[in-house]
N, C-alpha and C. Protein backbone atom coordinates (compact mmCIF):
# COMPACT_ATOMS: atom_id res chain seq x y z
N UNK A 1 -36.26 16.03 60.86
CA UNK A 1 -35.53 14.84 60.58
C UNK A 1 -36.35 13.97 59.63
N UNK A 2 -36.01 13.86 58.88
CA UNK A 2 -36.43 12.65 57.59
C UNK A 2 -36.66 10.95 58.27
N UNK A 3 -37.65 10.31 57.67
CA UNK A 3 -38.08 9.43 58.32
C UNK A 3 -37.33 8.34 57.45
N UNK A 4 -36.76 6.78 57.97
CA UNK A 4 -36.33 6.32 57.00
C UNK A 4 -37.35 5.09 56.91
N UNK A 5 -37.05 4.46 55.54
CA UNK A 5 -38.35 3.57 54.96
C UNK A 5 -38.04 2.08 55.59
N UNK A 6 -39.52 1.78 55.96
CA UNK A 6 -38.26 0.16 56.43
C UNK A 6 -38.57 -0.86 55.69
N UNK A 7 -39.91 -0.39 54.77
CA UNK A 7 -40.36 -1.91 54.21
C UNK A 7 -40.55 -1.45 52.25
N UNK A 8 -39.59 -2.56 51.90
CA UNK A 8 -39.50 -2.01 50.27
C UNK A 8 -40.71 -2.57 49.66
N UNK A 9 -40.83 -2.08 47.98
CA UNK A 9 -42.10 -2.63 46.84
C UNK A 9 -41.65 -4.06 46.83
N UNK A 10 -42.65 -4.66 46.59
CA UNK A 10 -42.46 -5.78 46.03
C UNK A 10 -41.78 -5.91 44.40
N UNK A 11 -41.21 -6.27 44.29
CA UNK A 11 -40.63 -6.19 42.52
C UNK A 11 -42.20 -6.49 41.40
N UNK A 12 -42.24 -5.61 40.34
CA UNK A 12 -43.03 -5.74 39.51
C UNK A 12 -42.56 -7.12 38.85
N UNK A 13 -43.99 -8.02 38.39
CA UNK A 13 -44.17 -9.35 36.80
C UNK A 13 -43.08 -8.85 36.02
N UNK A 14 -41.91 -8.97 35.41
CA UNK A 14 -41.48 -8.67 33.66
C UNK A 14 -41.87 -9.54 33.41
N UNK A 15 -41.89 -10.96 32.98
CA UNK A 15 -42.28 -11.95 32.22
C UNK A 15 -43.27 -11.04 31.74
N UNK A 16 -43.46 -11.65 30.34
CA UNK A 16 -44.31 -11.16 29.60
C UNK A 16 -45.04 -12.62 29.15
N UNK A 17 -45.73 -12.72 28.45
CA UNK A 17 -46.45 -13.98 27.89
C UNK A 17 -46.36 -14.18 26.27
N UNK A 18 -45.77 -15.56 25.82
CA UNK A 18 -45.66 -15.35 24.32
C UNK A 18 -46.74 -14.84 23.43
N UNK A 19 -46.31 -14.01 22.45
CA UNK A 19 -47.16 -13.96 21.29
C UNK A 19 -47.06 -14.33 20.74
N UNK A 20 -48.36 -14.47 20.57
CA UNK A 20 -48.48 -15.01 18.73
C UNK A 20 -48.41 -14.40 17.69
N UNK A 21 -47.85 -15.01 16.14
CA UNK A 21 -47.72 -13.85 15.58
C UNK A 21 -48.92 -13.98 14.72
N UNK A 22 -49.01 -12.50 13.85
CA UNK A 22 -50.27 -12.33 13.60
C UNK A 22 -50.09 -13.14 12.26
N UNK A 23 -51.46 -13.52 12.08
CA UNK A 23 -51.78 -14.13 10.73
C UNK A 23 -51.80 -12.89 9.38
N UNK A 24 -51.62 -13.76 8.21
CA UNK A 24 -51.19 -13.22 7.07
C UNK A 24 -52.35 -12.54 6.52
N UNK A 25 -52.56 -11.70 5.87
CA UNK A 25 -54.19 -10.91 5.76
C UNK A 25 -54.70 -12.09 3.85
N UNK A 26 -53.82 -11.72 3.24
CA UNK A 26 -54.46 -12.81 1.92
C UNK A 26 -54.89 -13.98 2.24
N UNK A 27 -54.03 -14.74 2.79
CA UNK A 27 -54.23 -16.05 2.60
C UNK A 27 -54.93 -15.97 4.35
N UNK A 28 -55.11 -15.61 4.67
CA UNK A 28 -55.36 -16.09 6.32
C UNK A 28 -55.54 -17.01 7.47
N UNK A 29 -53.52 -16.93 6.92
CA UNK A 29 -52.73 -18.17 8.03
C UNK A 29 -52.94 -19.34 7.27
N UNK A 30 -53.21 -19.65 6.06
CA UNK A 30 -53.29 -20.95 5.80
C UNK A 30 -52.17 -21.07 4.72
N UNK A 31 -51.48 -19.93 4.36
CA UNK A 31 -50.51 -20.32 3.09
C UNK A 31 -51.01 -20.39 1.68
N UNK A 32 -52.25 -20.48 1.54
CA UNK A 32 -52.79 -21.31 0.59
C UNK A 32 -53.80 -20.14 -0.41
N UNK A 33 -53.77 -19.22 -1.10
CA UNK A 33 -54.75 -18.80 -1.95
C UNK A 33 -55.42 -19.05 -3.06
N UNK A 34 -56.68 -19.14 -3.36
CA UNK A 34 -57.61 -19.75 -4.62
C UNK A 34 -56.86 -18.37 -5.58
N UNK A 35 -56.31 -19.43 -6.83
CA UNK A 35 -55.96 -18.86 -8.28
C UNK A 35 -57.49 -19.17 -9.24
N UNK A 36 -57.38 -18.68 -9.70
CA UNK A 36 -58.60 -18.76 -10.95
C UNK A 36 -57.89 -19.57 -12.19
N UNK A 37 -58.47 -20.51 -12.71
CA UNK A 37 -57.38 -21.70 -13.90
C UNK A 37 -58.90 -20.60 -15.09
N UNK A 38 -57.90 -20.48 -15.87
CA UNK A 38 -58.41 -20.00 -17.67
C UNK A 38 -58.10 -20.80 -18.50
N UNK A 39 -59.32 -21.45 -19.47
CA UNK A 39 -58.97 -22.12 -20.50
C UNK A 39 -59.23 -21.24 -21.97
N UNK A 40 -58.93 -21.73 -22.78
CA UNK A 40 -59.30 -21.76 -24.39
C UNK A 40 -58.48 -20.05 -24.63
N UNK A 41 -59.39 -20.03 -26.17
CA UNK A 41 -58.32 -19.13 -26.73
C UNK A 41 -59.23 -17.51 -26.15
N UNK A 42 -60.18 -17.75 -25.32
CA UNK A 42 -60.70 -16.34 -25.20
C UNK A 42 -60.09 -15.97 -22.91
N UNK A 43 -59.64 -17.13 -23.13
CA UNK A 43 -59.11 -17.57 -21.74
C UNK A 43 -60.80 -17.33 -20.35
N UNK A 44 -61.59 -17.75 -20.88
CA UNK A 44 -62.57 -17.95 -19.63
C UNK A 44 -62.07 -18.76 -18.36
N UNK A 45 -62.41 -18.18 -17.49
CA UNK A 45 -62.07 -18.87 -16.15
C UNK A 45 -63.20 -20.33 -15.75
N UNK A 46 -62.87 -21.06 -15.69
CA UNK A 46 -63.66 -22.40 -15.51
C UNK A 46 -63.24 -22.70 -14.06
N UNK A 47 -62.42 -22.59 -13.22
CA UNK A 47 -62.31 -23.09 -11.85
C UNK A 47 -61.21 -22.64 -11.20
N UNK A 48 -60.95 -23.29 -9.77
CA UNK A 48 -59.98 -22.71 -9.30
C UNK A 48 -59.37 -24.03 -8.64
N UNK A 49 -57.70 -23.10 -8.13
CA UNK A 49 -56.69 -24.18 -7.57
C UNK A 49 -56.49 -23.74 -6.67
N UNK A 50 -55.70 -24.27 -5.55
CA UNK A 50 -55.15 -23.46 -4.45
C UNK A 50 -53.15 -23.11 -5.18
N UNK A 51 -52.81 -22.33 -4.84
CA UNK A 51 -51.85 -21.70 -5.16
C UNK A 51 -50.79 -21.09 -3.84
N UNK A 52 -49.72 -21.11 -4.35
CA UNK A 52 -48.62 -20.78 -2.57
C UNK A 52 -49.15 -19.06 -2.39
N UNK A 53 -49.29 -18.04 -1.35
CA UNK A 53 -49.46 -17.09 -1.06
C UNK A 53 -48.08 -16.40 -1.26
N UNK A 54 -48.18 -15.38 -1.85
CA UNK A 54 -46.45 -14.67 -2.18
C UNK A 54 -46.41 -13.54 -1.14
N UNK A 55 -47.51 -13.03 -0.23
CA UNK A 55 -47.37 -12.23 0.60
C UNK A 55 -46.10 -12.87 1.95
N UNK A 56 -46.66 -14.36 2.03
CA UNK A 56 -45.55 -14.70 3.45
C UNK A 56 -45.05 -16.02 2.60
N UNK A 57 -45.43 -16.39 1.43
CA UNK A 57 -44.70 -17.37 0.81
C UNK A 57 -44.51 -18.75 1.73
N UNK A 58 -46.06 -19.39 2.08
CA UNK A 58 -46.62 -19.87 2.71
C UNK A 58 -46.67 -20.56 3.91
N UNK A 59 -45.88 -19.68 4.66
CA UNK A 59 -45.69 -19.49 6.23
C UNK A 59 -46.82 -19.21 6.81
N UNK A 60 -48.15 -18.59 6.15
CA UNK A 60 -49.20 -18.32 7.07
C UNK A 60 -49.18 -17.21 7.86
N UNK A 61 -47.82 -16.49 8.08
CA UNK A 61 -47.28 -15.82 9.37
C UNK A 61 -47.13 -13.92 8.58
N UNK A 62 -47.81 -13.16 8.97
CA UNK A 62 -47.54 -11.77 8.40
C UNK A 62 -45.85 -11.33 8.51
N UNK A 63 -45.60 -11.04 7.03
CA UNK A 63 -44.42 -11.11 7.01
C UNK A 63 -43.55 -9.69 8.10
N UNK A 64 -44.32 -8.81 8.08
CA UNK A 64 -44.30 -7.35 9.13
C UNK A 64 -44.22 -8.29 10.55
N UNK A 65 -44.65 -9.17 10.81
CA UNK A 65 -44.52 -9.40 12.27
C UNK A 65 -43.64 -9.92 12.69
């Protein structure tokens, strides 16, 4: 004769916990990448600007995630 069960599992956690999403690898999470500014007629680079990131187009946020 088969025994019957009297006491069930407790139910498993689902909640999961938010993620975060991953940061952008160029700019990293800031939106923001250094362009190089060129002047004159041989175009030498003399300094830099910050510029929008075109990888997440400055969300900061990897666009894959």
């Amino acid at each position: 004769m088969a025994t019957i069960r009297t006491t069930t599992k407790t139910p498993k956690k689902t909640t999961t916990d938010p993620v975060e999403p991953a940061s952008c690898q160029p700019c990293g999470g800031s939106g923001n990448v250094a362009i190089t500014v060129r002047v004159g007629r041989k175009r030498r680079p003399v300094g830099q600007q910050d510029g929008l990131c075109l990888n997440c187009l400055g969300e900061g946020t990897a666009p894959d995630a």
